[in-house]
Protein backbone atom coordinates (compact mmCIF):
# COMPACT_ATOMS: atom_id res chain seq x y z
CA UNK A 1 140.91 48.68 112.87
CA UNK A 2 143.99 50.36 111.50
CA UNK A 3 144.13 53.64 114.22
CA UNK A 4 146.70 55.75 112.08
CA UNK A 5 148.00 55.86 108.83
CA UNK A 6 151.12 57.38 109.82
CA UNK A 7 151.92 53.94 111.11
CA UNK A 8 150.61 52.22 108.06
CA UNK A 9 152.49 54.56 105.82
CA UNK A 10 155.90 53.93 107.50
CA UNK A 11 155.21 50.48 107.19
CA UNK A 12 154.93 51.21 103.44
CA UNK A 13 157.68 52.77 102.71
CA UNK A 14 159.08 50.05 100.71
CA UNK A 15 156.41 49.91 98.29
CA UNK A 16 155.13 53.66 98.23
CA UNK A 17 157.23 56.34 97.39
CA UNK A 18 156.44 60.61 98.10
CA UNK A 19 157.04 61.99 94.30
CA UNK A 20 154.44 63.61 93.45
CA UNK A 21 155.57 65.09 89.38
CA UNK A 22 152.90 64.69 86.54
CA UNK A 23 153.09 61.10 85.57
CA UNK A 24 156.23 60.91 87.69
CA UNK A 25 154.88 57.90 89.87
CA UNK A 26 158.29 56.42 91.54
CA UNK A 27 158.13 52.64 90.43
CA UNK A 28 157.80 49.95 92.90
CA UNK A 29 161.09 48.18 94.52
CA UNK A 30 161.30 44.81 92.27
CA UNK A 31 163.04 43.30 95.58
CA UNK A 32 159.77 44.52 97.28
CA UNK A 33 157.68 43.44 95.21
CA UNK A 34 158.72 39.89 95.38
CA UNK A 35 159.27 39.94 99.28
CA UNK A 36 155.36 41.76 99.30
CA UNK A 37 152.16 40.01 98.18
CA UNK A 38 152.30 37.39 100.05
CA UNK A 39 149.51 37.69 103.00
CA UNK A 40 145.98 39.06 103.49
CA UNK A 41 147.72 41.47 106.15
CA UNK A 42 149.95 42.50 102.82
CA UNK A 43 147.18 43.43 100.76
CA UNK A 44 144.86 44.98 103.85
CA UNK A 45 148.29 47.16 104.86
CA UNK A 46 148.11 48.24 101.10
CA UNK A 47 145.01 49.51 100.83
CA UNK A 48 145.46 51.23 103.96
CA UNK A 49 148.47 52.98 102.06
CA UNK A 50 146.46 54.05 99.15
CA UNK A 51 144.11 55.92 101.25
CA UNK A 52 146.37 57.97 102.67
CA UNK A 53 147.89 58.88 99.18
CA UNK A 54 144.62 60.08 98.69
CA UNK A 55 144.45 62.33 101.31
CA UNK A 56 147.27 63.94 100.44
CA UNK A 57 145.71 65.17 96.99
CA UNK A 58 142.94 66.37 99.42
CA UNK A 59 143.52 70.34 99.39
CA UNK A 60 144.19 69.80 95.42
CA UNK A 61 140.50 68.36 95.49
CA UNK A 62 139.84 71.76 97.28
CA UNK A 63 141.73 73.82 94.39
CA UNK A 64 140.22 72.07 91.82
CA UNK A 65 136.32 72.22 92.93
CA UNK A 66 136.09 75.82 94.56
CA UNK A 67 138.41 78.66 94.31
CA UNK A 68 138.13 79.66 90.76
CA UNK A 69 134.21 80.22 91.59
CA UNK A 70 132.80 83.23 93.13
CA UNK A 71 133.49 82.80 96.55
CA UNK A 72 137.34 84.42 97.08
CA UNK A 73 138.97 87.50 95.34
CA UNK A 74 138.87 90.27 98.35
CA UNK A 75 142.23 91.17 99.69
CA UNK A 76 142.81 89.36 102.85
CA UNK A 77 141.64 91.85 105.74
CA UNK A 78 144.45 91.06 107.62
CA UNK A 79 146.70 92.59 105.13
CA UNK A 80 148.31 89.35 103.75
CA UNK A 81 150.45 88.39 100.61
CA UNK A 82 148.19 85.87 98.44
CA UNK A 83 151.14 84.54 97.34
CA UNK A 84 149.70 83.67 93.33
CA UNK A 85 146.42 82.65 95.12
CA UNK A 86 144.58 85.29 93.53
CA UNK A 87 145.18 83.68 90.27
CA UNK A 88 142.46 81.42 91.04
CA UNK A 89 139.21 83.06 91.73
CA UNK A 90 140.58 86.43 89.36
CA UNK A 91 141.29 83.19 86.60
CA UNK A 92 144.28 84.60 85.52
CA UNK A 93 146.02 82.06 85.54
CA UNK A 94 147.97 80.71 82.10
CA UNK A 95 150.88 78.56 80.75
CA UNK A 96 153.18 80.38 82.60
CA UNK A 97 151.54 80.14 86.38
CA UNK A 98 148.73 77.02 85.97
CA UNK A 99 147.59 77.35 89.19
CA UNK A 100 148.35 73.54 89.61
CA UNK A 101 151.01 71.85 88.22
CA UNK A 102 151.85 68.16 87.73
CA UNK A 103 148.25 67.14 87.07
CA UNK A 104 147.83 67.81 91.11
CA UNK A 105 150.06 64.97 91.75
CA UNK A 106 147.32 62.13 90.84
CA UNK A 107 149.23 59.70 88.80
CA UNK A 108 151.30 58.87 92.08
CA UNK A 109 147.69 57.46 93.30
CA UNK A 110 146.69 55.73 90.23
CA UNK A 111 149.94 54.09 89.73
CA UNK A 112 149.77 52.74 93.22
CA UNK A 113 145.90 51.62 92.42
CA UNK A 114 146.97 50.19 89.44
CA UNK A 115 149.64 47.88 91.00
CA UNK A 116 146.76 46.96 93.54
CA UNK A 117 144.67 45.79 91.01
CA UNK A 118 146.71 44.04 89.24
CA UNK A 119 148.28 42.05 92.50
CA UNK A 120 144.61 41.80 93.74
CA UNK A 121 143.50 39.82 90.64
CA UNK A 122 145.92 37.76 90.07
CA UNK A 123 146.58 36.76 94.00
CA UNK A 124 144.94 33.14 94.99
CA UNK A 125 145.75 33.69 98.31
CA UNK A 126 142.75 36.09 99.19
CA UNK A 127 139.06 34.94 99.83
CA UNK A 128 136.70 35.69 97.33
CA UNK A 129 135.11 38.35 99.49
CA UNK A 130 137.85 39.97 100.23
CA UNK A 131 139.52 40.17 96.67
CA UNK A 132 136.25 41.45 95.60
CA UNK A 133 136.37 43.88 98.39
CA UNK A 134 139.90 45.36 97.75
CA UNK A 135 139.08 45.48 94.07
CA UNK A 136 135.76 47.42 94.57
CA UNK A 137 137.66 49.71 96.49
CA UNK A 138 140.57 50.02 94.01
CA UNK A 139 138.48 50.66 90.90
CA UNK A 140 136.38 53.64 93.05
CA UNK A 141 139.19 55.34 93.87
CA UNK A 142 140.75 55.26 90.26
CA UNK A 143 137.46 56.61 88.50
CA UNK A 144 136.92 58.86 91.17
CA UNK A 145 140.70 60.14 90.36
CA UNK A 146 139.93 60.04 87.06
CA UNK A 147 136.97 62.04 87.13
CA UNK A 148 139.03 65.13 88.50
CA UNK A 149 141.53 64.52 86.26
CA UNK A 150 138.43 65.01 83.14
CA UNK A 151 136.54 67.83 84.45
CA UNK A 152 139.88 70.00 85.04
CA UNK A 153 141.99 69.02 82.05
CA UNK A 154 139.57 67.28 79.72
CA UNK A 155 141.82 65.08 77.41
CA UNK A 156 144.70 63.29 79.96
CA UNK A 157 146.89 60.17 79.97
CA UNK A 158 145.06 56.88 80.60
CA UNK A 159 147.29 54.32 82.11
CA UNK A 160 146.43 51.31 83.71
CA UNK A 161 149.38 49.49 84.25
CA UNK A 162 152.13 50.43 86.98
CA UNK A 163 155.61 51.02 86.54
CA UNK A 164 157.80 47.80 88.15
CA UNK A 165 161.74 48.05 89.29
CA UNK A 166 163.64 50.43 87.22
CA UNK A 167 161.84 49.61 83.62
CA UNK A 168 159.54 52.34 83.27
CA UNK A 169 159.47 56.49 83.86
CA UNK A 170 156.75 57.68 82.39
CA UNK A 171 157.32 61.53 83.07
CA UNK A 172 159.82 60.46 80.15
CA UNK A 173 157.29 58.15 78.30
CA UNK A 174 155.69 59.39 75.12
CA UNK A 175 152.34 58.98 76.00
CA UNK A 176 149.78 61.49 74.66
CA UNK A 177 146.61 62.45 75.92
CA UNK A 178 143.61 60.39 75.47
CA UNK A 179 140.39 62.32 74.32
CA UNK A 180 137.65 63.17 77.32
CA UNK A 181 135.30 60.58 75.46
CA UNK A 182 138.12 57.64 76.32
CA UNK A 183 138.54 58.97 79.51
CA UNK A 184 135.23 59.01 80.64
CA UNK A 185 134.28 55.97 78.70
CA UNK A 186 137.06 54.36 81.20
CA UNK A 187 135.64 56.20 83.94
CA UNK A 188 132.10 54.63 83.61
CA UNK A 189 134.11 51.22 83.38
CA UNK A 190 135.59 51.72 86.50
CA UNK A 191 132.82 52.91 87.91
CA UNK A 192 130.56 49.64 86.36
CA UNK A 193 133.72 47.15 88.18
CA UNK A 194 133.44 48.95 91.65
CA UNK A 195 129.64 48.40 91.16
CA UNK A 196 129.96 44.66 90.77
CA UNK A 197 132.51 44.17 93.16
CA UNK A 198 130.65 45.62 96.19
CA UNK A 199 127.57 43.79 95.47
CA UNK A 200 125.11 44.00 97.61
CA UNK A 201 127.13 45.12 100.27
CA UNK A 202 126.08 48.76 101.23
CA UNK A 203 128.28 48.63 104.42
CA UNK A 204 130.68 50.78 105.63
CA UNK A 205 133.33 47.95 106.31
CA UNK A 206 136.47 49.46 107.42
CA UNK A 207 134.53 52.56 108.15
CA UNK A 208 133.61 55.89 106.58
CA UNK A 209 137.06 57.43 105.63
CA UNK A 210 137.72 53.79 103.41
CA UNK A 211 135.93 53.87 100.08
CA UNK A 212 132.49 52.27 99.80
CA UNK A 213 129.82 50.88 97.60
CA UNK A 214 127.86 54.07 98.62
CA UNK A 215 131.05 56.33 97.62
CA UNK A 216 130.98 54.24 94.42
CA UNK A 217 127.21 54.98 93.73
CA UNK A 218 127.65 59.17 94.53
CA UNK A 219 130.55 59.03 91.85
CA UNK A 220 128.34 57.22 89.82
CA UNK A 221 125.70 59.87 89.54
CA UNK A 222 127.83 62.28 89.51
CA UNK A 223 129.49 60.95 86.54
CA UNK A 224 126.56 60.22 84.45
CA UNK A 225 124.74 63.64 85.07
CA UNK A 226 128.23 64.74 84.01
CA UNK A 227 128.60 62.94 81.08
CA UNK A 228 124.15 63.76 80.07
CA UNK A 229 125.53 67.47 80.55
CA UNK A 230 128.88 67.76 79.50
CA UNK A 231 129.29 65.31 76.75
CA UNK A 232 125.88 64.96 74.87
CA UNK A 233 124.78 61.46 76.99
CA UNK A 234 120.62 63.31 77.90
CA UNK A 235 118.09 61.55 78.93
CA UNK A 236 119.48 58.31 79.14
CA UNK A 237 122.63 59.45 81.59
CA UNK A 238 120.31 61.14 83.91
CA UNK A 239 118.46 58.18 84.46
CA UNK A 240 121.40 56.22 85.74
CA UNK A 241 122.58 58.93 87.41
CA UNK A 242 118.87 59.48 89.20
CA UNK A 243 118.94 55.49 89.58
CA UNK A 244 122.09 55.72 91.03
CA UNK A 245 121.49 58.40 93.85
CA UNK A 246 118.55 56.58 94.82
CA UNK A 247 120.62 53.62 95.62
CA UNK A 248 122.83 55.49 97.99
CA UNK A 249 120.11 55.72 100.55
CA UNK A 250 120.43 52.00 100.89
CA UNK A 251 123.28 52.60 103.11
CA UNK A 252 122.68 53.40 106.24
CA UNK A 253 123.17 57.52 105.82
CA UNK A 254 120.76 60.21 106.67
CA UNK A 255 120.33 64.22 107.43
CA UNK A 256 121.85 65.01 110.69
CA UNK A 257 119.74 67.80 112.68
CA UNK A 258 121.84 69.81 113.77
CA UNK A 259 124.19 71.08 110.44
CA UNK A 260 127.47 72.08 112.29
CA UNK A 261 127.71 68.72 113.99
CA UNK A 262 128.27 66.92 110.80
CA UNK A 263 131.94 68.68 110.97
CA UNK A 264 132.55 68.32 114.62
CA UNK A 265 136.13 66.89 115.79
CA UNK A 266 134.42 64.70 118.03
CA UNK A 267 131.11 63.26 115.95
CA UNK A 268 133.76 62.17 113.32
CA UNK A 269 132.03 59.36 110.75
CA UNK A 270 128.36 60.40 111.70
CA UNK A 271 125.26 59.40 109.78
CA UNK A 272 125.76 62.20 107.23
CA UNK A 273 128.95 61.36 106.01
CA UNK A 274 129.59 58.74 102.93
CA UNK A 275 133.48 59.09 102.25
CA UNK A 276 135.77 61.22 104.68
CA UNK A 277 139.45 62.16 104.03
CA UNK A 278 140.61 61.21 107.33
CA UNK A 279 142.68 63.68 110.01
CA UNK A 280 144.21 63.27 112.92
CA UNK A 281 146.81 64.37 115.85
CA UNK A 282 150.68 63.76 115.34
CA UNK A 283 149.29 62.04 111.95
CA UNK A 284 147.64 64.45 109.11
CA UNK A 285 145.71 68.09 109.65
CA UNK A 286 143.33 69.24 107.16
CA UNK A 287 145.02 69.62 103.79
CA UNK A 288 148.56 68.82 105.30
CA UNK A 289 148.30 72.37 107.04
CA UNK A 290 146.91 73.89 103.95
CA UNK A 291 143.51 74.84 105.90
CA UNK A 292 145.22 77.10 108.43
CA UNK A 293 147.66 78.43 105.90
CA UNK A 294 145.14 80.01 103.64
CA UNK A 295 141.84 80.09 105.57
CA UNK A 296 142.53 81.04 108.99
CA UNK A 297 143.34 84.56 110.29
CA UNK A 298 146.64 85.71 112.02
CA UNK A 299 145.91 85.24 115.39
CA UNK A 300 147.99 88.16 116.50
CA UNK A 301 146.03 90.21 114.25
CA UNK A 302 143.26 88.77 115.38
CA UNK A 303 143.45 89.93 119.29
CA UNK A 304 145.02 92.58 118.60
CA UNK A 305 142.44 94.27 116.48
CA UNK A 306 139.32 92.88 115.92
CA UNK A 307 136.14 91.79 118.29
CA UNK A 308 133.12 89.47 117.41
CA UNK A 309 129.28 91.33 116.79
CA UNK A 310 128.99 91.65 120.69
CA UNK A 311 131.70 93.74 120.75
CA UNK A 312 133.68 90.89 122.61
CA UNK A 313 137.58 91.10 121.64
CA UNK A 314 139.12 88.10 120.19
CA UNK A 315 142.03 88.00 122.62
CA UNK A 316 139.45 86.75 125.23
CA UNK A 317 137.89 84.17 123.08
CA UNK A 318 138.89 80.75 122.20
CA UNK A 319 138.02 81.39 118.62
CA UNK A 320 141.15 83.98 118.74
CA UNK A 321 143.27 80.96 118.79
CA UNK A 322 143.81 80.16 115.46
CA UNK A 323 147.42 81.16 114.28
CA UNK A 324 146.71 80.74 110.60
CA UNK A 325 146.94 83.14 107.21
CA UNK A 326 144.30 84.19 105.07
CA UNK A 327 145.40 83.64 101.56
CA UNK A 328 141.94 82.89 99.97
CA UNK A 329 140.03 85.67 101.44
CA UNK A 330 136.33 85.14 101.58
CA UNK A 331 134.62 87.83 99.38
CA UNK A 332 133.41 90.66 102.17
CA UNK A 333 129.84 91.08 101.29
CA UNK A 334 129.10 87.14 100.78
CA UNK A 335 128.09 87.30 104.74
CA UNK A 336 125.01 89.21 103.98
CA UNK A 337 124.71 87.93 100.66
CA UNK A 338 124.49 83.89 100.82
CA UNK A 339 122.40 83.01 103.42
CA UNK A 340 118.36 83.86 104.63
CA UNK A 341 117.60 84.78 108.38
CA UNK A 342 117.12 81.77 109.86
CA UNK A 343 119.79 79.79 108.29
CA UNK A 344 121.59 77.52 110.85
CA UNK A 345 124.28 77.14 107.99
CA UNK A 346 125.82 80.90 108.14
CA UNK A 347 127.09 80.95 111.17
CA UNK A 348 128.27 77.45 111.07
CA UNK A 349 129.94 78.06 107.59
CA UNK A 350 131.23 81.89 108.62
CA UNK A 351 132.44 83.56 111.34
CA UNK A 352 132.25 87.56 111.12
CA UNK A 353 134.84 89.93 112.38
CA UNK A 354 134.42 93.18 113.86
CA UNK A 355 135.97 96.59 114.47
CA UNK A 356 135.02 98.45 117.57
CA UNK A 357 134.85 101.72 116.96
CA UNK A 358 135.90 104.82 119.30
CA UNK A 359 132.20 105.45 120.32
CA UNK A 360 131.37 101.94 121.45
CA UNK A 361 129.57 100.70 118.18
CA UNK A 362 130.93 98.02 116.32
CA UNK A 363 131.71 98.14 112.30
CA UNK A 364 131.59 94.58 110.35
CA UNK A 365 135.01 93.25 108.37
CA UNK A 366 135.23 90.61 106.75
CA UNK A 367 134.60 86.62 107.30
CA UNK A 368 136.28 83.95 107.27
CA UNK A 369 135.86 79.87 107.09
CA UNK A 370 134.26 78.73 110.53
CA UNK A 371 133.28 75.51 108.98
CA UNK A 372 136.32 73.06 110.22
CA UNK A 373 137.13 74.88 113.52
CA UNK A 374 139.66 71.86 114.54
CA UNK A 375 140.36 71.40 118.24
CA UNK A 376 142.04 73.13 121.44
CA UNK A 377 144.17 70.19 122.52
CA UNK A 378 145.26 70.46 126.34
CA UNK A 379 148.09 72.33 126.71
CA UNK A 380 147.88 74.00 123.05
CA UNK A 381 147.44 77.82 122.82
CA UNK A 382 146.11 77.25 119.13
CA UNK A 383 144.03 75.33 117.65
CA UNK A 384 144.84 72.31 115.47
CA UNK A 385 142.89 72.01 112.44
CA UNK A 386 142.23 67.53 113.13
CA UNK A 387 138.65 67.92 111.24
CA UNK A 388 137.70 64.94 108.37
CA UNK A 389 137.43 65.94 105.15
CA UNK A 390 134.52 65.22 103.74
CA UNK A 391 133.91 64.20 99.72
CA UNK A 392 130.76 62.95 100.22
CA UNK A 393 127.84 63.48 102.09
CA UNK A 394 123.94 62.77 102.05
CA UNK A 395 123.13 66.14 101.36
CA UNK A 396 125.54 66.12 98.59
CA UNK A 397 123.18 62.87 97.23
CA UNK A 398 119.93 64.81 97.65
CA UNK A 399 121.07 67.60 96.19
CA UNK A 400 122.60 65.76 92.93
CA UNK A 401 119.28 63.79 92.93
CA UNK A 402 117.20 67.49 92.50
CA UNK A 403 119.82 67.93 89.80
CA UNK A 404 118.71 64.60 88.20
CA UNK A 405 115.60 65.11 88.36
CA UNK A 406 115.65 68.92 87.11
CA UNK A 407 117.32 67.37 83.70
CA UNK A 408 114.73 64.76 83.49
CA UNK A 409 111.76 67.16 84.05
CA UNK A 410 110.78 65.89 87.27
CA UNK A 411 109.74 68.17 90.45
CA UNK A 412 113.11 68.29 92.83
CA UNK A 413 110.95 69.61 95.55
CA UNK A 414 111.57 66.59 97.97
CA UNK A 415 114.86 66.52 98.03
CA UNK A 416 115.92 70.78 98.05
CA UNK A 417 113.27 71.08 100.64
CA UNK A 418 114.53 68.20 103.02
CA UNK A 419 117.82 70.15 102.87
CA UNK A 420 116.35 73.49 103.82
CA UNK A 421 114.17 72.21 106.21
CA UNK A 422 117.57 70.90 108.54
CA UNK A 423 119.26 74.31 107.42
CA UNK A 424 116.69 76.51 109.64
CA UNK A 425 115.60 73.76 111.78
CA UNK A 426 112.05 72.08 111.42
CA UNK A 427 110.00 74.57 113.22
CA UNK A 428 111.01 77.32 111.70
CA UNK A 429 110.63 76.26 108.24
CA UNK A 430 107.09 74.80 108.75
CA UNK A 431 106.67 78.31 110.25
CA UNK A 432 107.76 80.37 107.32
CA UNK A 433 107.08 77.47 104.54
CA UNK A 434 105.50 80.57 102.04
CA UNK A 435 109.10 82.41 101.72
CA UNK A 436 111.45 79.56 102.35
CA UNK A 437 109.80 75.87 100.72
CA UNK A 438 111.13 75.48 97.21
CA UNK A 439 109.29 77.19 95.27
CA UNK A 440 108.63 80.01 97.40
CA UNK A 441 112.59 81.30 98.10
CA UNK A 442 111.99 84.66 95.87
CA UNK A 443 111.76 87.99 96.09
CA UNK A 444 114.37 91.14 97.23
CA UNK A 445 116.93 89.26 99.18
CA UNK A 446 118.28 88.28 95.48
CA UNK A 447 117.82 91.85 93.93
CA UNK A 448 121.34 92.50 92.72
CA UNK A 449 122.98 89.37 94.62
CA UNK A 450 125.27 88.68 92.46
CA UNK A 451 125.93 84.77 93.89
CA UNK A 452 122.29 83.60 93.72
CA UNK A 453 118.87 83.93 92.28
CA UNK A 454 115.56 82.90 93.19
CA UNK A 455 113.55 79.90 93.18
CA UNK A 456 111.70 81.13 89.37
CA UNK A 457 114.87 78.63 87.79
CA UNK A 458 114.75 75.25 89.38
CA UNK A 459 118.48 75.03 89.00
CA UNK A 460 119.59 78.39 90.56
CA UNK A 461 117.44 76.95 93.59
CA UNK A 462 119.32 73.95 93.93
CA UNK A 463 122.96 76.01 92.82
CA UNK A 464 122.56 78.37 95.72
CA UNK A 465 121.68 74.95 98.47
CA UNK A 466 124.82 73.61 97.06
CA UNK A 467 126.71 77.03 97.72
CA UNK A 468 125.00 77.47 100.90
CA UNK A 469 125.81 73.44 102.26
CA UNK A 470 129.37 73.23 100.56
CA UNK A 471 131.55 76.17 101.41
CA UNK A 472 134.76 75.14 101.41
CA UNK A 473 134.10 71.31 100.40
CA UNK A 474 135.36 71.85 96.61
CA UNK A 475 132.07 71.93 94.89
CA UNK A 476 131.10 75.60 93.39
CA UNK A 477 133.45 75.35 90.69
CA UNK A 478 132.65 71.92 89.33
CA UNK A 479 128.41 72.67 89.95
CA UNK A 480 129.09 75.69 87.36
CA UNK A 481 130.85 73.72 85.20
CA UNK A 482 128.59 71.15 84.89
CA UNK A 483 125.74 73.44 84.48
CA UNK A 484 127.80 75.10 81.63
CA UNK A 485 129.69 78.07 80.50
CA UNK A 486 126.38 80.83 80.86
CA UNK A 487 126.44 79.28 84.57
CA UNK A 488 130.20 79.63 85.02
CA UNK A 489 130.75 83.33 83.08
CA UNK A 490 127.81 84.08 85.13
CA UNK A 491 129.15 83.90 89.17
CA UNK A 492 132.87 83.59 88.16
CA UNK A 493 134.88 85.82 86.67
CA UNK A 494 136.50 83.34 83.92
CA UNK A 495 136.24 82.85 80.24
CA UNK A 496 134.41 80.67 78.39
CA UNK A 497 137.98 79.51 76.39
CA UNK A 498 139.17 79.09 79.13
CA UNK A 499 137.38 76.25 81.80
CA UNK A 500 140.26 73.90 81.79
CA UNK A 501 143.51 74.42 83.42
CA UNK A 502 146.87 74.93 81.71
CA UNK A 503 149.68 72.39 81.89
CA UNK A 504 152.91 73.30 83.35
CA UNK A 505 155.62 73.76 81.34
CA UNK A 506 157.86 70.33 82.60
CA UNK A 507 155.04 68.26 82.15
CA UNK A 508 154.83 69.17 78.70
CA UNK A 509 158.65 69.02 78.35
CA UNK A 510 159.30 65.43 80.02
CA UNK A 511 156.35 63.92 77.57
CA UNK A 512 156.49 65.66 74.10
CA UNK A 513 153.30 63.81 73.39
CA UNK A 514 150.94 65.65 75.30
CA UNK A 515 149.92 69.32 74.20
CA UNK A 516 148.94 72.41 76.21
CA UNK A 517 145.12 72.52 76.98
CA UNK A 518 143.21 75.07 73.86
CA UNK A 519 142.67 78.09 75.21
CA UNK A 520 146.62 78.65 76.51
């Protein structure tokens, strides 16, 4: 087992470099590449190495899936600068400030996968089982790469080779776009070569935070209910998508009881999870520090001023420990508004600060993200944000399944009810089955709630479970987009011209060939 890959990535450092421009992917040594290839260990050690250059796109997976949704926008109640954060969920951003620049550093990873899979298939000095393995693994991660790179920019460079020695820039190679139907037509390929290189082999081998066959089979229903919604594929998509989801349950995942477990620092890798980003002390914290830095309060702030709902003050709680900055503030009256009585997810998800006022009583804030509360190592005075990362989960698969099933006509009931029945815990659903069991989840709580409707639209129910089990796991944007531009105008404040993101301006200048995304 490879314990931390800090080590691994040291180890690396011959082969994999830290650039992280558009298209700018730092080609491999040509006296390393000759000196490397040339043991199992070599290519185990490798794929090791391209893991962790996917976790370091993980808080760009965060920017790309959530923050131009409906959740943030409120000015940060402890009177912080959102430093061009704002941009995101107020969608102002343009040509001038994308938001994201260099593509969000992805071509770094894919020309790293790319030299694996080329190495991997031409090596004979791997098993057949193991070649397949590292292949299966290598294609995932490309497609799933891919698949961001679709849904936020549409039309992007397809390469699959990988620059060698000094030969080959390609933030100075000519190299336009490729049109979304190419892109996802090589997405679906990917997708088909992961497939058939897993096999039958729903294990997770090197554990849950390396890619998987049941990773592979998430992306591939989420790609094909993409591609039935998005790009005209119907009937026939959702199928394989529905086919797809189904298969994930071959693995050995399943519903934990109790939801704020599944994100505990110590029940890491539990039954829920599918595919982790993986965290860890004097090694990686969540989103390189990015999770404290925009989602945590000031912890001066904090004890100095504010008190939970028992009137308790921060300063003599560990939650008060937290020495982070709010730049995405959590919109204020989302704490009322998201979740039911009864819902174990609210307090799990958000954590509600109070003012006590003069006369004893206390006033409510403003939330913010309780979900990943990290860990109080010994001899710390704040807490260090260690938590996985998860990309997939089994809710995520039941919930994408209701999707499926929604487009195909089919009753989701199954699957949004075994969600809701862990959200308020067994006996309380079966208790209150005639106001919470899909269909039943009406009435005044979503009068003027302007983040969710009732059960009456089968895909506002599952939209608001997705909301409700993915705060802060980059979903709410991509759900609206895939449900399309009514859905996305609806609970977000930007324009249907403009769904994409903009391409910075020294992308565009290093390769003439591409053009700015319509709509900027």
């Amino acid at each position: 087992m490879k314990k931390l890959f800090t080590y691994i990535l040291a180890g690396l450092s011959i082969v994999l470099f830290s650039r992280c421009d558009a298209l700018d992917m730092e080609p491999v040594s040509s006296i390393a590449d000759n000196s490397y290839w040339k043991s199992e260990a070599q290519f185990s050690t490798f794929n090791v190495g391209l893991h962790a250059l996917l976790r370091e796109c993980s808080f760009n997976f965060f920017l790309l899936g959530e923050p131009r949704a409906d959740i943030y926008g409120d000015t940060p109640f402890g009177g912080e600068a959102t430093q061009g954060m704002e941009r995101l969920p107020y969608n102002t951003i343009n040509k001038e400030n994308v938001g994201i620049s260099n593509f969000a550093g992805m071509y770094k990873v894919i020309n790293q996968i790319n030299l694996m899979i080329a190495k991997t298939n031409e090596t004979s000095i791997l098993p057949e089982a193991s070649k397949k393995y590292y292949l299966a693994e290598a294609y995932g991660m490309r497609a799933y790469l891919y698949f961001h790179l679709l849904r936020s920019w549409g039309d992007v460079v397809l390469y699959l080779n990988y620059t060698s020695g000094s030969s080959l820039d390609l933030s100075n190679l000519a190299k336009p776009a490729s049109p979304a139907t190419e892109v996802m037509a090589q997405i679906k390929a990917d997708v088909a070569a992961s497939e058939n290189a897993f096999g039958d082999d729903y294990s997770f081998k090197n554990g849950k935070h390396f890619w998987s066959k049941a990773a592979t089979m998430m992306l591939k229903g989420e790609v094909y209910l993409w591609s039935g919604k998005q790009m005209n594929g119907g009937n026939t998509d959702y199928m394989i998508a529905k086919t797809a989801l189904e298969d994930v349950k071959k693995a050995n995942v399943s519903l934990l009881a109790n939801f704020q477990k599944i994100f505990a620092y110590d029940n890491k890798r539990n039954a829920e999870i599918i595919f982790t980003i993986h965290n860890g002390k004097d090694e990686y914290s969540l989103w390189n520090d990015s999770y404290r830095q925009n989602m945590i309060p000031q912890q001066a702030y904090m004890t100095a001023n504010y008190c939970n709902k028992e009137g308790v003050s921060f300063k003599n709680l560990p939650e008060g420990q937290l020495n982070g900055l709010i730049r995405l503030q959590i919109r204020y009256n989302l704490y009322n508004k998201a979740f039911r009585d009864g819902d174990t997810r609210k307090d799990a998800t958000l954590a509600a600060v109070y003012r006590k006022e003069t006369n004893g009583a206390v006033t409510y804030v403003a939330p913010y993200a309780n979900k990943f509360k990290g860990v109080l190592i010994d001899g710390s005075s704040t807490r260090s944000f260690l938590d996985d990362y998860p990309i997939y989960r089994y809710a995520d698969c039941l919930l994408l399944l209701a999707e499926a099933k929604v487009f195909l006509g089919e009753d989701p009931s199954s699957e949004i009810n075994e969600v809701r029945k862990r959200a308020y815990g067994a006996d309380y659903f079966e208790a209150n089955k005639a106001t919470l069991a899909y269909p039943n989840d009406k009435g005044d709580f979503y009068t003027d709630n302007k983040y969710m409707a009732g059960d009456e639209n089968a895909m506002e129910a599952i939209l608001k479970e997705r909301m409700r089990e993915f705060f802060f796991e980059g979903k709410r944007w991509y759900d609206l987009r895939l449900m399309g531009a009514d859905y996305v105008t609806k609970y977000s404040s930007a324009s249907a011209e403009r769904l994409l993101w903009p391409i910075n301006e020294s992308t565009l200048t290093n390769n003439p060939a591409l053009e700015q995304t319509p709509g900027y």
